[in-house]
Protein backbone atom coordinates (compact mmCIF):
# COMPACT_ATOMS: atom_id res chain seq x y z
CA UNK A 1 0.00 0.00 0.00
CA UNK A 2 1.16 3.60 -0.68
CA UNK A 3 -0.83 5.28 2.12
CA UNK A 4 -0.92 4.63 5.37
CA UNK A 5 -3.62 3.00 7.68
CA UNK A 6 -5.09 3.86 11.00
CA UNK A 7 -5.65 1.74 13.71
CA UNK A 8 -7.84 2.89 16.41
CA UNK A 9 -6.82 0.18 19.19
CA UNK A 10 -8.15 2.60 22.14
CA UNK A 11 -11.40 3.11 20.43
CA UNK A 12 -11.87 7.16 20.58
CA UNK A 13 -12.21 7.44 16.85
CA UNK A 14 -15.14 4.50 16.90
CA UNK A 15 -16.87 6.44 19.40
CA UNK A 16 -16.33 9.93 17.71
CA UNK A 17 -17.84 8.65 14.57
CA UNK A 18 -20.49 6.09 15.62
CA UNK A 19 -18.84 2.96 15.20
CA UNK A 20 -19.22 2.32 18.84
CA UNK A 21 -21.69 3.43 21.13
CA UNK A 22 -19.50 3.10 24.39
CA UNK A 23 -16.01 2.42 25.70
CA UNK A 24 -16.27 -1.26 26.26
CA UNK A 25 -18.24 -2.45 23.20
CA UNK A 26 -17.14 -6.00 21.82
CA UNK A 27 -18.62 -5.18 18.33
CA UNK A 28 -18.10 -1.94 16.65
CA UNK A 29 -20.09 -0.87 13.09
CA UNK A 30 -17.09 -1.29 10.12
CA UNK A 31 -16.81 1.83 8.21
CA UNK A 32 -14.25 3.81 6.30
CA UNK A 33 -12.91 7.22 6.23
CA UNK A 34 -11.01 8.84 3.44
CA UNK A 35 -8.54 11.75 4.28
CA UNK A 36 -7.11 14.00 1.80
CA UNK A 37 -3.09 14.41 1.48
CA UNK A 38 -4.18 17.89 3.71
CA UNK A 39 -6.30 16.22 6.45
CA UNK A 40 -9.58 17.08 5.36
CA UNK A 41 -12.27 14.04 5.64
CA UNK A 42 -12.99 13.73 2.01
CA UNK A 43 -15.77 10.60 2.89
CA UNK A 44 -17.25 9.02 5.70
CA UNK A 45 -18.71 5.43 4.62
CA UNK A 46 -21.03 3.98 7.46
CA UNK A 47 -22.84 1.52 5.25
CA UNK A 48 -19.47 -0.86 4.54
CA UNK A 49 -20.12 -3.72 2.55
CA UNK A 50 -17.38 -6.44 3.33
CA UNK A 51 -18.04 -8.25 -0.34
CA UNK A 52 -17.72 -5.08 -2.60
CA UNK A 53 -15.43 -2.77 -0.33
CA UNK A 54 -12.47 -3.13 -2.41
CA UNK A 55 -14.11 -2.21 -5.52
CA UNK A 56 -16.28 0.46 -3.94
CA UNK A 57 -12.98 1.82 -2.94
CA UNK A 58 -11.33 1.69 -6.35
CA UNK A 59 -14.66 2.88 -8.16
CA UNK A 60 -14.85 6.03 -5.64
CA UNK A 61 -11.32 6.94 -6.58
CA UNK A 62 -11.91 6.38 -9.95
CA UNK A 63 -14.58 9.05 -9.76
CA UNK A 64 -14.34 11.10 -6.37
CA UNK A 65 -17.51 13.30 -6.91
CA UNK A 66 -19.45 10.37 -7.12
């Protein structure tokens, strides 16, 4: 990969965007957030599909705006 991944082991980005709904929470919602080169959140995806994420990903930066 040429960009790098977050990992979010103590949870505070799950909670900020809804992933979790408290601190201790065994299951958290999957979903993906895009950042720009200049930090801005360029796409929040709550609605993660685990059998077409990978080409959802390459279709949306295909065509950003979509």
């Amino acid at each position: 990969m040429n960009f790098p991944l977050l990992v979010d082991t103590q949870k505070n980005l799950a909670l900020l965007f809804g992933a979790a709904k408290k601190p201790d929470d065994k299951r958290l919602k999957r979903l993906t957030i895009i950042i720009d080169k200049e930090g801005k959140i360029v796409k929040i995806d709550k609605e993660v599909n685990p059998s077409t994420h990978g080409a959802d990903l390459v279709e949306f930066f295909k065509n950003p705006k979509t």
